[in-house]
Protein backbone atom coordinates (compact mmCIF):
# COMPACT_ATOMS: atom_id res chain seq x y z
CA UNK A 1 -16.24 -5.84 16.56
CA UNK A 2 -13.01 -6.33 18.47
CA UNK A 3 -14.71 -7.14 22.05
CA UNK A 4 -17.07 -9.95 20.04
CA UNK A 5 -14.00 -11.57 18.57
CA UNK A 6 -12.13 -11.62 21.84
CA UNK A 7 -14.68 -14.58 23.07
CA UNK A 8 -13.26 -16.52 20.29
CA UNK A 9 -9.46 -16.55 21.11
CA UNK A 10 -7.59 -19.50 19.36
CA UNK A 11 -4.32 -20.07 18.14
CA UNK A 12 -2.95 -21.73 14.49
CA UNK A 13 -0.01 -23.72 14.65
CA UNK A 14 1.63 -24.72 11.91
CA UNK A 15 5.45 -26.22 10.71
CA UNK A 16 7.68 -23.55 8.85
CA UNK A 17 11.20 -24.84 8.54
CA UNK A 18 10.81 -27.51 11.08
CA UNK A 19 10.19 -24.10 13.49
CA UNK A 20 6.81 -24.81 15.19
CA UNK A 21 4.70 -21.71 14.82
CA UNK A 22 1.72 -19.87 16.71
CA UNK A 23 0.01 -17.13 15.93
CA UNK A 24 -3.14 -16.09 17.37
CA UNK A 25 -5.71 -14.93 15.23
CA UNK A 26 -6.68 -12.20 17.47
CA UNK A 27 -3.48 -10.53 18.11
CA UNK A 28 -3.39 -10.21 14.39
CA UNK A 29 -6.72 -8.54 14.04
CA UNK A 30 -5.72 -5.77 17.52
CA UNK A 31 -2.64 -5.14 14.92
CA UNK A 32 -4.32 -4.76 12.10
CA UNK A 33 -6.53 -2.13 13.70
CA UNK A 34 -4.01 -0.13 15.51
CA UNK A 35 -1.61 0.18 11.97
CA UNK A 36 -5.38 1.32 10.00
CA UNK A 37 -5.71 4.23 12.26
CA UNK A 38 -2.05 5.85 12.90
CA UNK A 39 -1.94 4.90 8.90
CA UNK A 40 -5.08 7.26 8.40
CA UNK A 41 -4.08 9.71 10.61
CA UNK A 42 -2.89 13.26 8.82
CA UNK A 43 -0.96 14.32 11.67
CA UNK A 44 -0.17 13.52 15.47
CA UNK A 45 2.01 14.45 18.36
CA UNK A 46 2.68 11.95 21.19
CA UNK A 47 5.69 11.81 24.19
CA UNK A 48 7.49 8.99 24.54
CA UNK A 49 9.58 8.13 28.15
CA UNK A 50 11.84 5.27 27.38
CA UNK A 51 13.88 2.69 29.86
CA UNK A 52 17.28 0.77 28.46
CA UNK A 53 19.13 -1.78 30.30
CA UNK A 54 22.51 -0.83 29.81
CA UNK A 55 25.60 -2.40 31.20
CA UNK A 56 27.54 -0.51 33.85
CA UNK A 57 29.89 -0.69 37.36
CA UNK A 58 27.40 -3.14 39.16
CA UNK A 59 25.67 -5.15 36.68
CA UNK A 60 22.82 -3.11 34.26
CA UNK A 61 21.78 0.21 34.89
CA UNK A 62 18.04 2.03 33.74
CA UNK A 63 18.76 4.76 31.70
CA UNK A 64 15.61 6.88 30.92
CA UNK A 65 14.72 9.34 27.94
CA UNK A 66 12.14 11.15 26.87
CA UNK A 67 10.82 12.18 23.68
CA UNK A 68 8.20 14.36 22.10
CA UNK A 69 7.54 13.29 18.81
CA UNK A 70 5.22 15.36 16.34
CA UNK A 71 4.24 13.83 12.37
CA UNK A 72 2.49 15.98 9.71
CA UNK A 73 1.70 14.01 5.78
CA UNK A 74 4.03 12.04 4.60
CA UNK A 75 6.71 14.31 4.75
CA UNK A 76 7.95 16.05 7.53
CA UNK A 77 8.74 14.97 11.19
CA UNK A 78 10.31 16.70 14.41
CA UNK A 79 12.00 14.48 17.57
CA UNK A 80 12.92 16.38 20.55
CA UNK A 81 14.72 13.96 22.44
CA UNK A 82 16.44 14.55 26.25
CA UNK A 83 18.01 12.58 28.57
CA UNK A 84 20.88 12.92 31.58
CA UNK A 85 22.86 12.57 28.98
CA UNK A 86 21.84 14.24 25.93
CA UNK A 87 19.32 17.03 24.58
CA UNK A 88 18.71 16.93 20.76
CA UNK A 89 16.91 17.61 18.06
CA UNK A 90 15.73 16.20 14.53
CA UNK A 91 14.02 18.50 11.99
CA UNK A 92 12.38 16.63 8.89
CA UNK A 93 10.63 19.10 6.34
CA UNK A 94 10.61 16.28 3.09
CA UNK A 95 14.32 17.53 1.87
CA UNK A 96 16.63 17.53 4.39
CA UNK A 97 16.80 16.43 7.67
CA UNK A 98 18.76 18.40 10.98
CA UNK A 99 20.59 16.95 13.66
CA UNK A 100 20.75 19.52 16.51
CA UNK A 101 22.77 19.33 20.12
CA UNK A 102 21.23 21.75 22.20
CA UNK A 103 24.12 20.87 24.74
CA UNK A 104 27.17 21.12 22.11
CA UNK A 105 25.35 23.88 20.34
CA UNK A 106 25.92 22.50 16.81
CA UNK A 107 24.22 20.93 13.58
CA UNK A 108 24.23 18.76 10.97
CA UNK A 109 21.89 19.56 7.43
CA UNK A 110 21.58 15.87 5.99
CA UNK A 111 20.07 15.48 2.59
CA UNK A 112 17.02 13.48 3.02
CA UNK A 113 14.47 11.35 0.66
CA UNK A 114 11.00 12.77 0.03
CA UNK A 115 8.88 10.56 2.44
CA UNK A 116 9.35 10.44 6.37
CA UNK A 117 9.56 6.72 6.49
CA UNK A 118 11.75 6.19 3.94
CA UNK A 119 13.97 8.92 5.56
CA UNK A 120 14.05 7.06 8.58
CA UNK A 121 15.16 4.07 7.04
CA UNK A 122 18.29 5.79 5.13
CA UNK A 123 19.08 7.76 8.28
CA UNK A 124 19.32 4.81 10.45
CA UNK A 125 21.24 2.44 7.59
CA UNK A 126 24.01 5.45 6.71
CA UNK A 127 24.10 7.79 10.16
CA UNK A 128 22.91 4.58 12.52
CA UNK A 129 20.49 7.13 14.17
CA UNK A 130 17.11 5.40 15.58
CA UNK A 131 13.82 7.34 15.93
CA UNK A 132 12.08 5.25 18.90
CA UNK A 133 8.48 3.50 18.47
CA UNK A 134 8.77 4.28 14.87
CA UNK A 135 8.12 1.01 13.83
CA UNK A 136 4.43 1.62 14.45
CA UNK A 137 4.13 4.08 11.56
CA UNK A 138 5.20 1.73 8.94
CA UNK A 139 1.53 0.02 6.95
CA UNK A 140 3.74 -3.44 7.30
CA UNK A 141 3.76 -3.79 11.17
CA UNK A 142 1.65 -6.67 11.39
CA UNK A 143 3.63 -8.61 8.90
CA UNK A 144 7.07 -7.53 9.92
CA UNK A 145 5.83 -9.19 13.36
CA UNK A 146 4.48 -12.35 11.93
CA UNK A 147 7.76 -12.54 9.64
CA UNK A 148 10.34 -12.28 12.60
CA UNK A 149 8.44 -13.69 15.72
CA UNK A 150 7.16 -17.45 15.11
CA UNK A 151 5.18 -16.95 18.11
CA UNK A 152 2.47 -13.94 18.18
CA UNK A 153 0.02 -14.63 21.19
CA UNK A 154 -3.32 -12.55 22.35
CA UNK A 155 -2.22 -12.54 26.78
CA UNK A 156 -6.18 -10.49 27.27
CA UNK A 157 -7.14 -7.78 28.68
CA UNK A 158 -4.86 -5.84 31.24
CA UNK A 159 -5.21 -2.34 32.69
CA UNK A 160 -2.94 0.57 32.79
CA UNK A 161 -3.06 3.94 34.82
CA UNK A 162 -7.00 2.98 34.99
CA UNK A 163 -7.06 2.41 30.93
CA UNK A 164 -8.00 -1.00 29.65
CA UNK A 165 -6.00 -2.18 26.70
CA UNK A 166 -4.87 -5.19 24.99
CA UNK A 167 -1.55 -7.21 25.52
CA UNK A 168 0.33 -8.68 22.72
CA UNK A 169 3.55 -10.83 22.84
CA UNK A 170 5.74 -11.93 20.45
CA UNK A 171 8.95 -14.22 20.65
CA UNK A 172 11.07 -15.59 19.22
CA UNK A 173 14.89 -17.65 19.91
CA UNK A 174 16.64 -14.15 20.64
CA UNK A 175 14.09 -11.55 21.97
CA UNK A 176 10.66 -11.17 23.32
CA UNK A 177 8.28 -8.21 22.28
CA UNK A 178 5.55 -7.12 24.32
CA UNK A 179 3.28 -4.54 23.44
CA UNK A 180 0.03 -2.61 25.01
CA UNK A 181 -3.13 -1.08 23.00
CA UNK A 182 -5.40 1.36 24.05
CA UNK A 183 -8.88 -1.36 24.67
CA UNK A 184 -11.30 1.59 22.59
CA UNK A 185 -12.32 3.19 19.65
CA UNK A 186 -8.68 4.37 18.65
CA UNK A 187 -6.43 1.03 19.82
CA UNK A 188 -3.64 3.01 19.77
CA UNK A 189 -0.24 1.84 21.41
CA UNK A 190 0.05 2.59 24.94
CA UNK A 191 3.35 0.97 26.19
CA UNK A 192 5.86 -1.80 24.27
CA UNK A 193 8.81 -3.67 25.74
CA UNK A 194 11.70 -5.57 24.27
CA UNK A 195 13.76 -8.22 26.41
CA UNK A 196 16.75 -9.35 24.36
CA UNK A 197 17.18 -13.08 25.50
CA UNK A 198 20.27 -13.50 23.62
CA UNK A 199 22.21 -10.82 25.39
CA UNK A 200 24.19 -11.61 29.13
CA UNK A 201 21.03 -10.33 31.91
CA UNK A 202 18.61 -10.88 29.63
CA UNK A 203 18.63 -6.56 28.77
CA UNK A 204 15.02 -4.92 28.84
CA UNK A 205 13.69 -1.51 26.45
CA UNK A 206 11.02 -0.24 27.82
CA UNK A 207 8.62 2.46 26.03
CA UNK A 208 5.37 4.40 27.56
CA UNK A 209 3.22 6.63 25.29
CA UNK A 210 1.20 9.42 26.46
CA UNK A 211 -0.34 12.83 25.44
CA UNK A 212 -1.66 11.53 22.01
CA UNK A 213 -3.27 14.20 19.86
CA UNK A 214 -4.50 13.35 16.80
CA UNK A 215 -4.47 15.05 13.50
CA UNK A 216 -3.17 18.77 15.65
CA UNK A 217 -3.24 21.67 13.13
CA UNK A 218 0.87 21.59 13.20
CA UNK A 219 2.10 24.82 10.95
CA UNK A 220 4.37 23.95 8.49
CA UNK A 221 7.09 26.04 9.95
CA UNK A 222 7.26 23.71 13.02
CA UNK A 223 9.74 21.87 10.97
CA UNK A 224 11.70 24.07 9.69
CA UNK A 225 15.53 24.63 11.72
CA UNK A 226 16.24 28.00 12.17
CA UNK A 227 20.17 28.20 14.20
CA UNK A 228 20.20 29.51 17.00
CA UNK A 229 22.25 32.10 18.09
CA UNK A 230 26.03 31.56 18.21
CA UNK A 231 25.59 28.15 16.87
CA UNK A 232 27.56 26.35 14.16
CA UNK A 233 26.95 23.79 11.64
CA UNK A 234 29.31 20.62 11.65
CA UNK A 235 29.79 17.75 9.05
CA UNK A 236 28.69 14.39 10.07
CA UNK A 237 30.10 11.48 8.22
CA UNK A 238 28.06 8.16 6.92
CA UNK A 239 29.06 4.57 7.95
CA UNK A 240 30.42 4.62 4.14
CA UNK A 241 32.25 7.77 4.65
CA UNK A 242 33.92 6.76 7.91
């Protein structure tokens, strides 16, 4: 259905607050389809290597991460996330949610809301943590694109490491998203990028997926922190606490 509606690319403008806006038709429906299947899924696993432009000695310097990522129901999550310079954890079981540093050797319990994306939400908005690519597990994707980018645009077909897929942009006056999806049965997200246009060197975030697996058998006890040995548990404060 997707490949037949590709011939007949067009684009909608119309006036919102004097802001002239396009959104193409198709872009929407590749969105659509990508947020129907992770939504369906019961459980998945997926790495994640990450780029960020940050600001150092000699003008903006890549710093890399990576991240394996695993999601069972609505209700429990883990992040192992490692870099040059961090290694941590995040352990979500639908009560409470652990921050672990394998390098300090300490831990945080945080109480947490019943549902993994809500969770997410509060622990970003109170502890200003981010779990990266999340935003493709939320059902409201597509609109949260069409609400904040006046410009969504179908670019074709493009290839990857030998994998067709489709390329979306979306823009608006202070950043540009940019995201890959897997051109097949599952149109799953393959790669995203954000260039923030408003900041000095125009910064770039760069994600790559890989290693998808898709509704795993994942044991209920993967989510579950146990301490490790000789570790100790600390108290991390809230923006409100601070």
């Amino acid at each position: 259905m997707i490949r037949k509606l590709l011939l007949f690319v067009f684009f909608i403008p119309f006036t919102v607050f004097s802001q002239k806006v396009k959104v193409d038709s198709v872009a929407v429906l590749v969105l659509d389809r990508m947020s129907d299947v992770i939504g369906e899924l019961g459980s998945c696993s997926f790495n994640l290597t990450t780029s960020v432009d940050e600001k150092g000695l000699y003008g903006l310097e890549k710093k890399f991460s990576n991240y394996e990522v695993y999601f069972k129901g609505p209700s429990k999550m883990l992040v192992q996330a490692r870099s040059d310079d961090f290694h941590k954890g995040y352990w979500y079981n639908g009560e409470h949610m652990v921050y672990y540093s394998y390098k300090e050797n300490n831990y945080s319990v945080i109480d947490a809301p019943d549902s993994t994306l809500v969770m997410i939400d509060r622990i970003h908005e109170d502890y200003e943590i981010e779990f990266p690519a999340s935003d493709f597990f939320y059902p409201a994707i597509t609109d949260d694109i069409l609400e904040n980018f006046p410009t969504v645009a179908f670019l074709g077909s493009k290839n990857i490491n030998g994998q067709n897929c489709f390329h979306i942009l979306a823009d608006n006056d202070k950043m540009t998203f940019q995201v890959w999806i897997s051109d097949d049965a599952l149109t799953l997200p393959l790669k995203f990028a954000i260039t923030y246009k408003d900041k000095e060197g125009s910064p770039q975030y760069l994600a790559s997926f890989s290693d998808w697996k898709l509704n795993p058998d994942l044991p209920d006890v993967l989510f579950e922190f146990i301490p490790p040995p000789g570790s100790h548990e600390i108290i991390i404060l809230s923006k409100n606490e601070q």
